[in-house]
PDB file of N, CA and C in Angstrom:
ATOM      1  N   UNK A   1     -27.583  88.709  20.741  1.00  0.00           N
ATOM      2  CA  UNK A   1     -26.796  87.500  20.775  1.00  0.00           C
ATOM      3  C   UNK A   1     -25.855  87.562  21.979  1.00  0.00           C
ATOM      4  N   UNK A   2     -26.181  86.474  23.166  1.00  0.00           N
ATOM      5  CA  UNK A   2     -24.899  86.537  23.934  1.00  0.00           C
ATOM      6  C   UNK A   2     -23.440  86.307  23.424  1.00  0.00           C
ATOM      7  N   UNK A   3     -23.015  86.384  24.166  1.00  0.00           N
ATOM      8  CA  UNK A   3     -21.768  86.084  24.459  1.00  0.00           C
ATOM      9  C   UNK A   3     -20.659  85.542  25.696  1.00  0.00           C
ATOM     10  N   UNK A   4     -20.119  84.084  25.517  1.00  0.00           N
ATOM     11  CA  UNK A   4     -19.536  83.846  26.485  1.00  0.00           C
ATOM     12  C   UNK A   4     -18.662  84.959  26.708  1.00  0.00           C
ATOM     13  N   UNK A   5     -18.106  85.465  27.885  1.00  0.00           N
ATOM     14  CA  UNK A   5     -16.685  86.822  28.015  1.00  0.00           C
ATOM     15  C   UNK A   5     -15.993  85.314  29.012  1.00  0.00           C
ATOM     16  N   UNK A   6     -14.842  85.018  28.612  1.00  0.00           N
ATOM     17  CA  UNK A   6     -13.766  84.537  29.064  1.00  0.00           C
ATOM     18  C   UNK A   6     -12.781  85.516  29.919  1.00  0.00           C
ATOM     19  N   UNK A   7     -12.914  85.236  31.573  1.00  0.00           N
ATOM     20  CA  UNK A   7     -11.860  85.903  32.562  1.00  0.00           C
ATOM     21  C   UNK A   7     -10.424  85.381  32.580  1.00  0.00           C
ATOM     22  N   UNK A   8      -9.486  85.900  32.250  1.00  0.00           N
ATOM     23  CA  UNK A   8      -8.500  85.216  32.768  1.00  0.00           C
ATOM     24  C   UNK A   8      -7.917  85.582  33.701  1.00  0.00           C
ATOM     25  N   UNK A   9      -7.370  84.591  34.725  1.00  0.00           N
ATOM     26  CA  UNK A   9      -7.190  85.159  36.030  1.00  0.00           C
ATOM     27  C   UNK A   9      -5.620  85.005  35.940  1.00  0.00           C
ATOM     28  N   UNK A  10      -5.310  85.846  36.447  1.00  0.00           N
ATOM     29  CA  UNK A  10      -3.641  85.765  36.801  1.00  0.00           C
ATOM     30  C   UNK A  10      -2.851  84.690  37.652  1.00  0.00           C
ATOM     31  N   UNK A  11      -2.400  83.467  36.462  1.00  0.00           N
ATOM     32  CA  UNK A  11      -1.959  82.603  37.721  1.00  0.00           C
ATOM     33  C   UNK A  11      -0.192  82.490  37.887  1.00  0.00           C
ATOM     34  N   UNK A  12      -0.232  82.900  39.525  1.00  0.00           N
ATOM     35  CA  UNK A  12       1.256  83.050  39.764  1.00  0.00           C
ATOM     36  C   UNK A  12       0.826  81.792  40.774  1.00  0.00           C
ATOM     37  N   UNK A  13       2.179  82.002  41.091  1.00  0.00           N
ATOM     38  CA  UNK A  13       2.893  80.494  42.681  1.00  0.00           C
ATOM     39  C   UNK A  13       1.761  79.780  42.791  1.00  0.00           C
ATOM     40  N   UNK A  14       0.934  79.595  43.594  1.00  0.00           N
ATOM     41  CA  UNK A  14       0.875  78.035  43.953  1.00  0.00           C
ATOM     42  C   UNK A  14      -0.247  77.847  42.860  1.00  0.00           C
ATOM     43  N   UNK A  15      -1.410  78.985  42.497  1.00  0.00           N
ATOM     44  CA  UNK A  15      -2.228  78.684  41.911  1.00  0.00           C
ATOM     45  C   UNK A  15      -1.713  78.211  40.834  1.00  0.00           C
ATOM     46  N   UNK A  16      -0.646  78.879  39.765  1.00  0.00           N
ATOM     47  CA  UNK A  16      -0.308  78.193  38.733  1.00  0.00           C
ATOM     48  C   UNK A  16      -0.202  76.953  38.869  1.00  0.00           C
ATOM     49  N   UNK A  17       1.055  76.540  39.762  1.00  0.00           N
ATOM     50  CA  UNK A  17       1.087  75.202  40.212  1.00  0.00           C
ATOM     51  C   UNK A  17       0.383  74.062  40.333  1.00  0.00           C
ATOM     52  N   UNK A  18      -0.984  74.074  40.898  1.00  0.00           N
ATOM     53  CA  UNK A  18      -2.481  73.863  40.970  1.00  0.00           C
ATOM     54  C   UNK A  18      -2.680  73.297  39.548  1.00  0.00           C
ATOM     55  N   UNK A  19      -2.573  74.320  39.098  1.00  0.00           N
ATOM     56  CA  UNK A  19      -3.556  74.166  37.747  1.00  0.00           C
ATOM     57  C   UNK A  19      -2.894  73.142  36.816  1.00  0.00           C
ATOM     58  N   UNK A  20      -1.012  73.584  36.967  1.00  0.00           N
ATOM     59  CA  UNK A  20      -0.313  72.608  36.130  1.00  0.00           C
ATOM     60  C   UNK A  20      -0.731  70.976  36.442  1.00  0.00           C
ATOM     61  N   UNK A  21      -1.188  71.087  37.820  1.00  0.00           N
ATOM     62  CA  UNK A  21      -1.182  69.756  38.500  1.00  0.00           C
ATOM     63  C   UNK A  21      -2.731  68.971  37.675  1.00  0.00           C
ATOM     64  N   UNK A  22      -3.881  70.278  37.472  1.00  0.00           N
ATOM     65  CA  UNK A  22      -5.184  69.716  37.331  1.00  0.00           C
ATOM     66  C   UNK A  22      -5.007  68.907  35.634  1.00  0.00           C
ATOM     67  N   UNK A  23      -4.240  70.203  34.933  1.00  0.00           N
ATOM     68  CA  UNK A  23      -4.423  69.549  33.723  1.00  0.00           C
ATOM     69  C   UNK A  23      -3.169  68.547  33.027  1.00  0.00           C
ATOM     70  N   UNK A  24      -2.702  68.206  33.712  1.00  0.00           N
ATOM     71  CA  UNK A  24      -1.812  66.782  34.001  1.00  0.00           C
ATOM     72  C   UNK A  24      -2.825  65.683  34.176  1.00  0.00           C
ATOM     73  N   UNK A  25      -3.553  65.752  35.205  1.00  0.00           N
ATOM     74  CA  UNK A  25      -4.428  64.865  35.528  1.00  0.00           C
ATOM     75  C   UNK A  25      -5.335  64.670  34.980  1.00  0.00           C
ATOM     76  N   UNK A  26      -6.156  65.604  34.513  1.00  0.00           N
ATOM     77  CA  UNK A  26      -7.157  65.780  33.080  1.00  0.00           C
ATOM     78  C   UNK A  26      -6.767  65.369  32.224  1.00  0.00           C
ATOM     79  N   UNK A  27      -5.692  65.606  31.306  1.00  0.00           N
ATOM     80  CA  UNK A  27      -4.872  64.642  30.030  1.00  0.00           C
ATOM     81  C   UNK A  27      -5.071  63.334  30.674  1.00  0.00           C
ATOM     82  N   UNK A  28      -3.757  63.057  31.726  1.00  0.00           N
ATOM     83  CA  UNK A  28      -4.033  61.648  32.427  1.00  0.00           C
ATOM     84  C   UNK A  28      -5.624  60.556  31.892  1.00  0.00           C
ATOM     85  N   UNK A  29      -6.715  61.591  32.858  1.00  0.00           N
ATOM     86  CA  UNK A  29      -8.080  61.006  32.560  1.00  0.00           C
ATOM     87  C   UNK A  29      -8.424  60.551  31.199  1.00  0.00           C
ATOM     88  N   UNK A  30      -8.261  61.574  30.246  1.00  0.00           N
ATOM     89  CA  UNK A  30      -8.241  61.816  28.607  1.00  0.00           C
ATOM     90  C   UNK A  30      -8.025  60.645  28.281  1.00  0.00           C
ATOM     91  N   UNK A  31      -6.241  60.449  28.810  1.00  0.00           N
ATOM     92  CA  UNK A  31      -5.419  59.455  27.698  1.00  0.00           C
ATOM     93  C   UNK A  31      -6.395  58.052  28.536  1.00  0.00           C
ATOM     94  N   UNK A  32      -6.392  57.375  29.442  1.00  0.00           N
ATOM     95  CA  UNK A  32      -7.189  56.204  30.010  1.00  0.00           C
ATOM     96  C   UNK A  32      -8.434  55.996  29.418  1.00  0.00           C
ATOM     97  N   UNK A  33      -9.051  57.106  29.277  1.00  0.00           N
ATOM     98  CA  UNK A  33     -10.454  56.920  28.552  1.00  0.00           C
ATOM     99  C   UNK A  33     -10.215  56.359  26.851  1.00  0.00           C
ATOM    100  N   UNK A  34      -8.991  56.654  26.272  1.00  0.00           N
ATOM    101  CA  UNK A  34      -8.827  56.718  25.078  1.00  0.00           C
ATOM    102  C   UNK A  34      -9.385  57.996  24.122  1.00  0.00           C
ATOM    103  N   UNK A  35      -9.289  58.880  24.831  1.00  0.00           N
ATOM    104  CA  UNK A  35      -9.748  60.065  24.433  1.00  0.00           C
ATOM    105  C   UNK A  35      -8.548  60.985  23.832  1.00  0.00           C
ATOM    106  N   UNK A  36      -7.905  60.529  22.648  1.00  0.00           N
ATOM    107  CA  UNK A  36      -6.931  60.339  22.033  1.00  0.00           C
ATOM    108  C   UNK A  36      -6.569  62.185  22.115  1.00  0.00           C
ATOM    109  N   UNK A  37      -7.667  62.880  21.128  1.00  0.00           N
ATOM    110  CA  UNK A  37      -7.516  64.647  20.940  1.00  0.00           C
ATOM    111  C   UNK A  37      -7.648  65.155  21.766  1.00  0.00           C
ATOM    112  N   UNK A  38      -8.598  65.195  22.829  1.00  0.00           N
ATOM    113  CA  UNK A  38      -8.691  65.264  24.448  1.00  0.00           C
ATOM    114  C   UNK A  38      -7.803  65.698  24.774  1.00  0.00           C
ATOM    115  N   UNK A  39      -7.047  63.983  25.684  1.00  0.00           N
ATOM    116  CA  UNK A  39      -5.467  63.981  25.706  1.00  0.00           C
ATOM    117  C   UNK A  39      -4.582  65.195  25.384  1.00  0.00           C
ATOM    118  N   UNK A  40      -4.477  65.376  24.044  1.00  0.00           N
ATOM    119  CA  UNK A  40      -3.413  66.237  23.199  1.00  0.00           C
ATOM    120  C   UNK A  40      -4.090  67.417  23.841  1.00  0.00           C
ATOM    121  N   UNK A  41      -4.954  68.308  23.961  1.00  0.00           N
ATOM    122  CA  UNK A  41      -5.275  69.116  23.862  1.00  0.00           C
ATOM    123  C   UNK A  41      -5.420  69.295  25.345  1.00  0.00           C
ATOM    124  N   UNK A  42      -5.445  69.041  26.290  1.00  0.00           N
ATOM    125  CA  UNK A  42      -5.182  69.204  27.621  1.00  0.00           C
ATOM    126  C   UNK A  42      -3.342  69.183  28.066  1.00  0.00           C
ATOM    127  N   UNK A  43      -2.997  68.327  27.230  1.00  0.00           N
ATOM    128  CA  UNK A  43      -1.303  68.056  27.588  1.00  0.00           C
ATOM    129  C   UNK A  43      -0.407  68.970  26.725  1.00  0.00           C
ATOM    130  N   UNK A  44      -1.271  69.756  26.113  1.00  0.00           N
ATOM    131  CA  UNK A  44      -0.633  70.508  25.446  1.00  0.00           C
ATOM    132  C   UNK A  44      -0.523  71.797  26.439  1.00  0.00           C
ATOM    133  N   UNK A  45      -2.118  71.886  26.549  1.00  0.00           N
ATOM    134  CA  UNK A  45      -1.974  73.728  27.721  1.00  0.00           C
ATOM    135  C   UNK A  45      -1.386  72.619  28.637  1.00  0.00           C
ATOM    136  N   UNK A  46      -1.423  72.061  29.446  1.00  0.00           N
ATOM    137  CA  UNK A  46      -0.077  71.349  30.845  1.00  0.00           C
ATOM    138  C   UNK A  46       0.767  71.311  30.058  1.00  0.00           C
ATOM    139  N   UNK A  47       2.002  71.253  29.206  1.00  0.00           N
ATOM    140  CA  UNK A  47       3.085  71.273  28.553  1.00  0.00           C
ATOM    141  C   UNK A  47       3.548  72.998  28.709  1.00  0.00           C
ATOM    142  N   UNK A  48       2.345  73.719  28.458  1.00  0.00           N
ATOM    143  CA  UNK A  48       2.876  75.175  27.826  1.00  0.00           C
ATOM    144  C   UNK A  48       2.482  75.638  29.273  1.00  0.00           C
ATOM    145  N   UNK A  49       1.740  75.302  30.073  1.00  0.00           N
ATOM    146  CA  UNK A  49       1.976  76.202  31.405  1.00  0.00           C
ATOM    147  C   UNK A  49       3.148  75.312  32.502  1.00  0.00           C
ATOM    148  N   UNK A  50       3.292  74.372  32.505  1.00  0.00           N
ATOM    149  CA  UNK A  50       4.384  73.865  32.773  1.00  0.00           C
ATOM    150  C   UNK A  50       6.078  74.630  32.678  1.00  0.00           C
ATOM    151  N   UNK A  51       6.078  74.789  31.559  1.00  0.00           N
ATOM    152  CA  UNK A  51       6.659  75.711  31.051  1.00  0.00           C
ATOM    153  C   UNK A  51       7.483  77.128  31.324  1.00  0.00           C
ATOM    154  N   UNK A  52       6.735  77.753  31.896  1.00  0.00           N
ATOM    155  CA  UNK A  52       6.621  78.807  32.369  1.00  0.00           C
ATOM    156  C   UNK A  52       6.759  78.693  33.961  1.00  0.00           C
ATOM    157  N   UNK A  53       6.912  77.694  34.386  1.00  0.00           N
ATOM    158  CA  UNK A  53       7.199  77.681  35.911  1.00  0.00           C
ATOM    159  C   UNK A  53       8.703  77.921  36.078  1.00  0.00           C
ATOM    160  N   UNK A  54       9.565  78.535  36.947  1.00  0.00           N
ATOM    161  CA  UNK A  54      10.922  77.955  37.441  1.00  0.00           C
ATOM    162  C   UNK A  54      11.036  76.779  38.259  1.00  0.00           C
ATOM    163  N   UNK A  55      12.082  76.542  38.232  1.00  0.00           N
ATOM    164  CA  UNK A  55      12.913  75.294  38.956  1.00  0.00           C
ATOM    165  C   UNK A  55      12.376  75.019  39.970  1.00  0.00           C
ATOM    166  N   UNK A  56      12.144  75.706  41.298  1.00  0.00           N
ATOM    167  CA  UNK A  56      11.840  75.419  42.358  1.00  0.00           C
ATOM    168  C   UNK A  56       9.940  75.110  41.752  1.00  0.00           C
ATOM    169  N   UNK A  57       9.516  75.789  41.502  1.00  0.00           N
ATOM    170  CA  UNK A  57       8.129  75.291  41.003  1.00  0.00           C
ATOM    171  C   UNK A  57       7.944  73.955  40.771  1.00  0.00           C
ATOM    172  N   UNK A  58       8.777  73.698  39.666  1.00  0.00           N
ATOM    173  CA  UNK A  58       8.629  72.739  39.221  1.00  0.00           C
ATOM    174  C   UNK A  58       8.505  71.479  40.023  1.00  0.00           C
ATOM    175  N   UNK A  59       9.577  71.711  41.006  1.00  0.00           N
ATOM    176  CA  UNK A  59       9.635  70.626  41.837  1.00  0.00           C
ATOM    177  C   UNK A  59       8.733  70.594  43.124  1.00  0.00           C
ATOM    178  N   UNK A  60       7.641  71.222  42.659  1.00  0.00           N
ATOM    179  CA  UNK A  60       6.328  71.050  43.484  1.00  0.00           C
ATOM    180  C   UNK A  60       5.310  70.756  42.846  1.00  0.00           C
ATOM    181  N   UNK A  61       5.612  70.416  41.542  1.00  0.00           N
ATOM    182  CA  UNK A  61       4.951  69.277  40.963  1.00  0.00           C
ATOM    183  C   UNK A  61       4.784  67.843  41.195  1.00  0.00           C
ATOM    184  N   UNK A  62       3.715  67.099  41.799  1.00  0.00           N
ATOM    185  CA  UNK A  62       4.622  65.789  42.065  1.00  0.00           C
ATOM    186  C   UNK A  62       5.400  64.681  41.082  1.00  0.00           C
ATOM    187  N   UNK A  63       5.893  64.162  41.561  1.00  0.00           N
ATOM    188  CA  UNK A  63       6.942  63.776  40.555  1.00  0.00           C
ATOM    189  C   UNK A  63       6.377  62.781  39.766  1.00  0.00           C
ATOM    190  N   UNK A  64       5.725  61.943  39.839  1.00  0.00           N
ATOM    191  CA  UNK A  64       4.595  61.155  39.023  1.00  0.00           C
ATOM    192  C   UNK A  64       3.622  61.911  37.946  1.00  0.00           C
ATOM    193  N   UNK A  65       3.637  63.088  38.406  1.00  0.00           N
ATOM    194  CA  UNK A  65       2.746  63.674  37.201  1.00  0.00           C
ATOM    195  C   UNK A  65       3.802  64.446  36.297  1.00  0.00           C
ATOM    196  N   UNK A  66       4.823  64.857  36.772  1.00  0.00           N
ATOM    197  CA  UNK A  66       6.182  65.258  36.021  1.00  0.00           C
ATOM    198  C   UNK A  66       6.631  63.975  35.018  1.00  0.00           C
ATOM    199  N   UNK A  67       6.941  63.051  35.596  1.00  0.00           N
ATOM    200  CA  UNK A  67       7.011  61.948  34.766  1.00  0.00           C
ATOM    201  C   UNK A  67       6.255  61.702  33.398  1.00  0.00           C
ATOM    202  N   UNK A  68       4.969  61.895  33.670  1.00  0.00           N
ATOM    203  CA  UNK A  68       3.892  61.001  32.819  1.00  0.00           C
ATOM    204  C   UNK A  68       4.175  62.117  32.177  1.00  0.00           C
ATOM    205  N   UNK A  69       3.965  63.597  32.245  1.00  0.00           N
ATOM    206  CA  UNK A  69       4.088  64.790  30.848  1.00  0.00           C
ATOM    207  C   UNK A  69       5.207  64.736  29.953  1.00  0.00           C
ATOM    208  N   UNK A  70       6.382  63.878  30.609  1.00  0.00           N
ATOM    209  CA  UNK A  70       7.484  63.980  30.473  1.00  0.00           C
ATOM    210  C   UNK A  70       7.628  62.858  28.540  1.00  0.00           C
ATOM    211  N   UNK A  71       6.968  61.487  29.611  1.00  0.00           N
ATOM    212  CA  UNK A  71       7.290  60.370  29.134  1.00  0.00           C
ATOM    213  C   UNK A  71       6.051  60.626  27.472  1.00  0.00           C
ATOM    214  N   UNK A  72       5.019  61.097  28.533  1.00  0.00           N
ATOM    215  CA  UNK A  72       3.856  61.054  27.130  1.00  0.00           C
ATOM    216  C   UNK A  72       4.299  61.787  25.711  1.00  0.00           C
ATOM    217  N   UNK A  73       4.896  63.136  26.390  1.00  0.00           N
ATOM    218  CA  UNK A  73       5.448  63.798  25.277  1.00  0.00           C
ATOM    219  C   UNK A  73       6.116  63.615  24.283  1.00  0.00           C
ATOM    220  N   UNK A  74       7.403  62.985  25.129  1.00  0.00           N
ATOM    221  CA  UNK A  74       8.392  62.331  24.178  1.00  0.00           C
ATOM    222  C   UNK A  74       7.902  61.047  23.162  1.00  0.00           C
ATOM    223  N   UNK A  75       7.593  60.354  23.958  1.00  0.00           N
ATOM    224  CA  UNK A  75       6.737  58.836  23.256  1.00  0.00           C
ATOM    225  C   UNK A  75       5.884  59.005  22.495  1.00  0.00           C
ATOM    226  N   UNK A  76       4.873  59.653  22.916  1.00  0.00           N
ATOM    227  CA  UNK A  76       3.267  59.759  22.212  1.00  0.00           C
ATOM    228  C   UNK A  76       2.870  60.794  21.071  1.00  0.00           C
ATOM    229  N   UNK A  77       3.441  62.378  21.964  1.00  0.00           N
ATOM    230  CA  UNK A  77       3.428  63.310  21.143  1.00  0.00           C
ATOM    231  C   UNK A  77       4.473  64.451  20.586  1.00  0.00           C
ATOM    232  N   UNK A  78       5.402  62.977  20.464  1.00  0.00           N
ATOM    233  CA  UNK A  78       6.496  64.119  20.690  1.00  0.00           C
ATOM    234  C   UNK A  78       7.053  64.768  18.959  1.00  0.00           C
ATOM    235  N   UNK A  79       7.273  65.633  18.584  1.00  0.00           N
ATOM    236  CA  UNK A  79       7.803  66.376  17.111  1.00  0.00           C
ATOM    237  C   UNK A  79       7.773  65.150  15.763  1.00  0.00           C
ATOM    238  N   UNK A  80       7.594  65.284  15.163  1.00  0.00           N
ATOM    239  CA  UNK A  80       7.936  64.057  13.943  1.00  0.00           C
ATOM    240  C   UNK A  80       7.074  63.366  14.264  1.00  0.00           C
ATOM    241  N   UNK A  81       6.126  62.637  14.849  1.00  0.00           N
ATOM    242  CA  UNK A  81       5.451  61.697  14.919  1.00  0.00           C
ATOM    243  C   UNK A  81       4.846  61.089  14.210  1.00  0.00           C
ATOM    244  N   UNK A  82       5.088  60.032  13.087  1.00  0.00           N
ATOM    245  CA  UNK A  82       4.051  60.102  11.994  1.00  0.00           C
ATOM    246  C   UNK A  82       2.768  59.214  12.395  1.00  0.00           C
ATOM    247  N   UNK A  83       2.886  58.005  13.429  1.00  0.00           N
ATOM    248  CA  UNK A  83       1.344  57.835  13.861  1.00  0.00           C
ATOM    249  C   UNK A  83       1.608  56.350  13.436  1.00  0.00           C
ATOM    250  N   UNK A  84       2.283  55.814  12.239  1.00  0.00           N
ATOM    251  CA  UNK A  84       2.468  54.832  11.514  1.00  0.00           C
ATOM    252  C   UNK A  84       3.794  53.891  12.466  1.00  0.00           C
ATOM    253  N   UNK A  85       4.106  54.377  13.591  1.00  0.00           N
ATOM    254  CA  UNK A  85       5.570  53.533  14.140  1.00  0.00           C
ATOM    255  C   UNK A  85       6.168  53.202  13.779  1.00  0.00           C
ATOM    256  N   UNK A  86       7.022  54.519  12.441  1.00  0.00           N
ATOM    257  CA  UNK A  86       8.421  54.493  11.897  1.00  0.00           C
ATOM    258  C   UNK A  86       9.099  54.606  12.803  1.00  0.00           C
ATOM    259  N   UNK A  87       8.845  56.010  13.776  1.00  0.00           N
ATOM    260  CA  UNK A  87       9.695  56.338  15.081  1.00  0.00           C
ATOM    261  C   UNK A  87       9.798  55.540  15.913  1.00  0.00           C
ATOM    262  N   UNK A  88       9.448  54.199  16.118  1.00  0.00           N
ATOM    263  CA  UNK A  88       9.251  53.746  17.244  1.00  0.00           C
ATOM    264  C   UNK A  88      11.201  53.432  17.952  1.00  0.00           C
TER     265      UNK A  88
END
């Protein structure tokens, strides 16, 4: 029986950066398609590697895709959410 073996590569400076940027944009794609779990599940790893950047990092994110993780989170998926727009 194979087996996929998953590499993980060590991502520091820009590559992290990179990547925060890809799966921003991937959610992005997700959420437009209406690809509701998608979405969540891409903006979640961009939320949690986001995360882990410092300050100056961060702000080599562009600021439009900082925004949208920002805004989606809070609005869409953010803690308490019951789905029903009590929170709204």
């Amino acid at each position: 029986m194979a087996t996929k073996k998953h590499k993980k590569r060590l991502l520091v400076g820009n590559r992290k950066i990179k990547e925060v940027n890809r799966l921003i944009r991937l959610a992005r794609t997700k959420w437009d398609a209406h690809e509701n779990a998608a979405c969540r599940r891409e903006r979640e790893r961009a939320m949690a590697l986001y995360q882990t950047l410092d300050a100056a990092e961060r702000e080599q994110v562009p600021q439009v895709l900082r925004v949208w993780l920002r805004y989606r989170s809070e609005k869409y998926f953010g803690e308490g959410r019951k789905g029903n727009g009590a929170n709204s």
